[in-house]
C-alpha atoms as a PDB file:
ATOM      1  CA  UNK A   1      22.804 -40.239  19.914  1.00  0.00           C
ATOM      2  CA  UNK A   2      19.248 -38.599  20.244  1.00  0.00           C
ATOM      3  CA  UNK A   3      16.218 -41.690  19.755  1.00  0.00           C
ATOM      4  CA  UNK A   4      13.895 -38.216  18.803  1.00  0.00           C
ATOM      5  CA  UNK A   5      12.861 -38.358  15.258  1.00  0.00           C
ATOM      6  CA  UNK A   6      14.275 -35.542  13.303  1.00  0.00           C
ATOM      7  CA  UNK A   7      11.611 -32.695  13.103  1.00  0.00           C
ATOM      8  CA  UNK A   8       8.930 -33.020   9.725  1.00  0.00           C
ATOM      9  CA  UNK A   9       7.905 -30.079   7.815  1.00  0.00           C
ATOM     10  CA  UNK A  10       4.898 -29.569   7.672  1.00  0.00           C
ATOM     11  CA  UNK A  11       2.825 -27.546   4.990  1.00  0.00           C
ATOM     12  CA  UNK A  12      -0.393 -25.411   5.768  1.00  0.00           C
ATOM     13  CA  UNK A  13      -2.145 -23.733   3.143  1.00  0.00           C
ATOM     14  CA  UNK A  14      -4.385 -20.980   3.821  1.00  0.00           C
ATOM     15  CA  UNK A  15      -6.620 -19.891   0.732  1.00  0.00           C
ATOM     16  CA  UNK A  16      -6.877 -15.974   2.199  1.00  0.00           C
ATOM     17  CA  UNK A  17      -9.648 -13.312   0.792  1.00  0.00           C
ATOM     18  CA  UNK A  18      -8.869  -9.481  -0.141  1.00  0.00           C
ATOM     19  CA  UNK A  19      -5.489  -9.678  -0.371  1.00  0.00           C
ATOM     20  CA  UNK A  20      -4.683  -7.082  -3.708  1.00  0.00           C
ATOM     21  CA  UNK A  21      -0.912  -6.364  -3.686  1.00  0.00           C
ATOM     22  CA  UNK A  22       2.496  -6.564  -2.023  1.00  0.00           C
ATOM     23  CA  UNK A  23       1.807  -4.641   0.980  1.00  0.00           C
ATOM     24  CA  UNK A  24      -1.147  -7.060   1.648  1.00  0.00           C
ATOM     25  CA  UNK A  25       1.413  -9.934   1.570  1.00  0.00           C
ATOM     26  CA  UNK A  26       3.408  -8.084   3.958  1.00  0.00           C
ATOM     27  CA  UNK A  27       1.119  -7.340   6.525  1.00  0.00           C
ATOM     28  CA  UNK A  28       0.028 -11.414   6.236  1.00  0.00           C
ATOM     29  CA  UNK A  29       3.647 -12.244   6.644  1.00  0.00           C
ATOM     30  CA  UNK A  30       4.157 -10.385   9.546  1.00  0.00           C
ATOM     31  CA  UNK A  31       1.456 -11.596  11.715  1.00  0.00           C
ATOM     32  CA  UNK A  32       2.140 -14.870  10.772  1.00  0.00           C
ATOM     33  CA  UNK A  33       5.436 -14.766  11.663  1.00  0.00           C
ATOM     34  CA  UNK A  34       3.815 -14.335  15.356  1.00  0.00           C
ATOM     35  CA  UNK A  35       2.749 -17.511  14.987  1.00  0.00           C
ATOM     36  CA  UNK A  36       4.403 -20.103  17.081  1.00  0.00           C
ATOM     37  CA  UNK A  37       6.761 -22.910  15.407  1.00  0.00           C
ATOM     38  CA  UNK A  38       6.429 -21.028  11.986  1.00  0.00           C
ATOM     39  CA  UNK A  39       9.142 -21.234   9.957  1.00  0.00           C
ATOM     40  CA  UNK A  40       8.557 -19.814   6.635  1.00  0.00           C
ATOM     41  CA  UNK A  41       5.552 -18.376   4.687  1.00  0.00           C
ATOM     42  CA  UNK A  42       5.387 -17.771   0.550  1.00  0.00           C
ATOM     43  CA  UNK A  43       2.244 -16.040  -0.832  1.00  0.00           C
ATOM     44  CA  UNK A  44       1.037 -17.082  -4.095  1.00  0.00           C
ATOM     45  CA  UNK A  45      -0.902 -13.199  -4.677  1.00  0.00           C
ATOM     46  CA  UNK A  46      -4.440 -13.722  -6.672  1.00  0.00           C
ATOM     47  CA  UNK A  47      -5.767  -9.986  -6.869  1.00  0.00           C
ATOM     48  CA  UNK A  48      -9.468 -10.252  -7.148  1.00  0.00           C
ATOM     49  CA  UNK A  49      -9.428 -14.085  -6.089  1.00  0.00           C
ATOM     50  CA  UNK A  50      -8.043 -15.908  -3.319  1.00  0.00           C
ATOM     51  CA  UNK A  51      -4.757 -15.758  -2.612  1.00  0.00           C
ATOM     52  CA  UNK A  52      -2.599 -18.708  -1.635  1.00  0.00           C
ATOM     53  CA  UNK A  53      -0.451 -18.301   1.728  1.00  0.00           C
ATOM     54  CA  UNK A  54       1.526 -21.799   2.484  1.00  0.00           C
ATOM     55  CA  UNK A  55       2.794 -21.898   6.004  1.00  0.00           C
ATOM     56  CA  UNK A  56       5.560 -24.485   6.562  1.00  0.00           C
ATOM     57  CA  UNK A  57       6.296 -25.460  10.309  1.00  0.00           C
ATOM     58  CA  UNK A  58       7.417 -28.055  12.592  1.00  0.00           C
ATOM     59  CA  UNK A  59       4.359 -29.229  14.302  1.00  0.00           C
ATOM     60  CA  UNK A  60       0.837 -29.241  14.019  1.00  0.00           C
ATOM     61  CA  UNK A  61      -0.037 -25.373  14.139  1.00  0.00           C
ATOM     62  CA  UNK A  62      -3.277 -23.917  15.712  1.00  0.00           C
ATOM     63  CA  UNK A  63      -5.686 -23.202  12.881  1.00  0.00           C
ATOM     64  CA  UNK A  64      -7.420 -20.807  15.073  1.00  0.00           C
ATOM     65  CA  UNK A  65      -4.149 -18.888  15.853  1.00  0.00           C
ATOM     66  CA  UNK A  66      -3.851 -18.695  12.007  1.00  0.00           C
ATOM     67  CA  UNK A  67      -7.092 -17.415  11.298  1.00  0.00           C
ATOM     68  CA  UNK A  68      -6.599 -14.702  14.354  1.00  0.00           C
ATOM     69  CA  UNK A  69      -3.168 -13.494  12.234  1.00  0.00           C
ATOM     70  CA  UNK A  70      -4.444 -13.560   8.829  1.00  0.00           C
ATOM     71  CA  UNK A  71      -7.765 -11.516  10.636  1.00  0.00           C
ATOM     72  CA  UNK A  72      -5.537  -9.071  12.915  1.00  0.00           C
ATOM     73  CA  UNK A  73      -3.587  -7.866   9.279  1.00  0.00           C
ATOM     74  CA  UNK A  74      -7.188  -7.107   7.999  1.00  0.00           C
ATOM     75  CA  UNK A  75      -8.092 -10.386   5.663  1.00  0.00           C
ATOM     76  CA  UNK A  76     -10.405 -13.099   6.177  1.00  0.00           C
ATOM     77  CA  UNK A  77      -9.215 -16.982   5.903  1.00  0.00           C
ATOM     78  CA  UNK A  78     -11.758 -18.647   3.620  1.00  0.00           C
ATOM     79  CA  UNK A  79     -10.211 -22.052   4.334  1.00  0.00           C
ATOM     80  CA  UNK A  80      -7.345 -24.428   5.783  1.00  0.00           C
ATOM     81  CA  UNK A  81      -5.619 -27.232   3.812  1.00  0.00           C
ATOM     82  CA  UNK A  82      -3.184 -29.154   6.559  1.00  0.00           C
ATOM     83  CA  UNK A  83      -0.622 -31.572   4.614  1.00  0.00           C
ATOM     84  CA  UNK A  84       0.198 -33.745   7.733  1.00  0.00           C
END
């Protein structure tokens, strides 16, 4: 039997600019996908606002490697939330 701690979720909100409609969610997605030890995304879509992307992973996840996604899909990361 393993003495390593089972793995914790962990939940990392992005609050993500320009973002209009479902293709913009799937272009986010995708590149965040890329994203090592990401293991799912959901999109909470606020046309006109900003939108809500929560990233749920297994470790501590590189904010800048976020920001580099959300900017390489064409959208601009306003700010990080990290639920540790």
């Amino acid at each position: 039997m393993s003495a390593d701690p089972a793995p914790i979720d962990r939940t990392t909100v992005l609050d993500v600019e320009g973002m209009t409609c479902g293709h913009c969610v799937s272009a986010v997605t995708k590149e965040l996908e890329q994203v090592q030890h990401v293991s799912n995304i959901s999109v909470i879509l606020r046309n006109g606002g900003l939108s809500e992307v929560t990233v749920v992973s297994d470790s501590v996840l590189d904010q800048d490697a976020l920001r580099a996604a959300v900017d390489e899909a064409g959208y601009t990361v306003k700010a990080i939330h990290v639920d540790n």
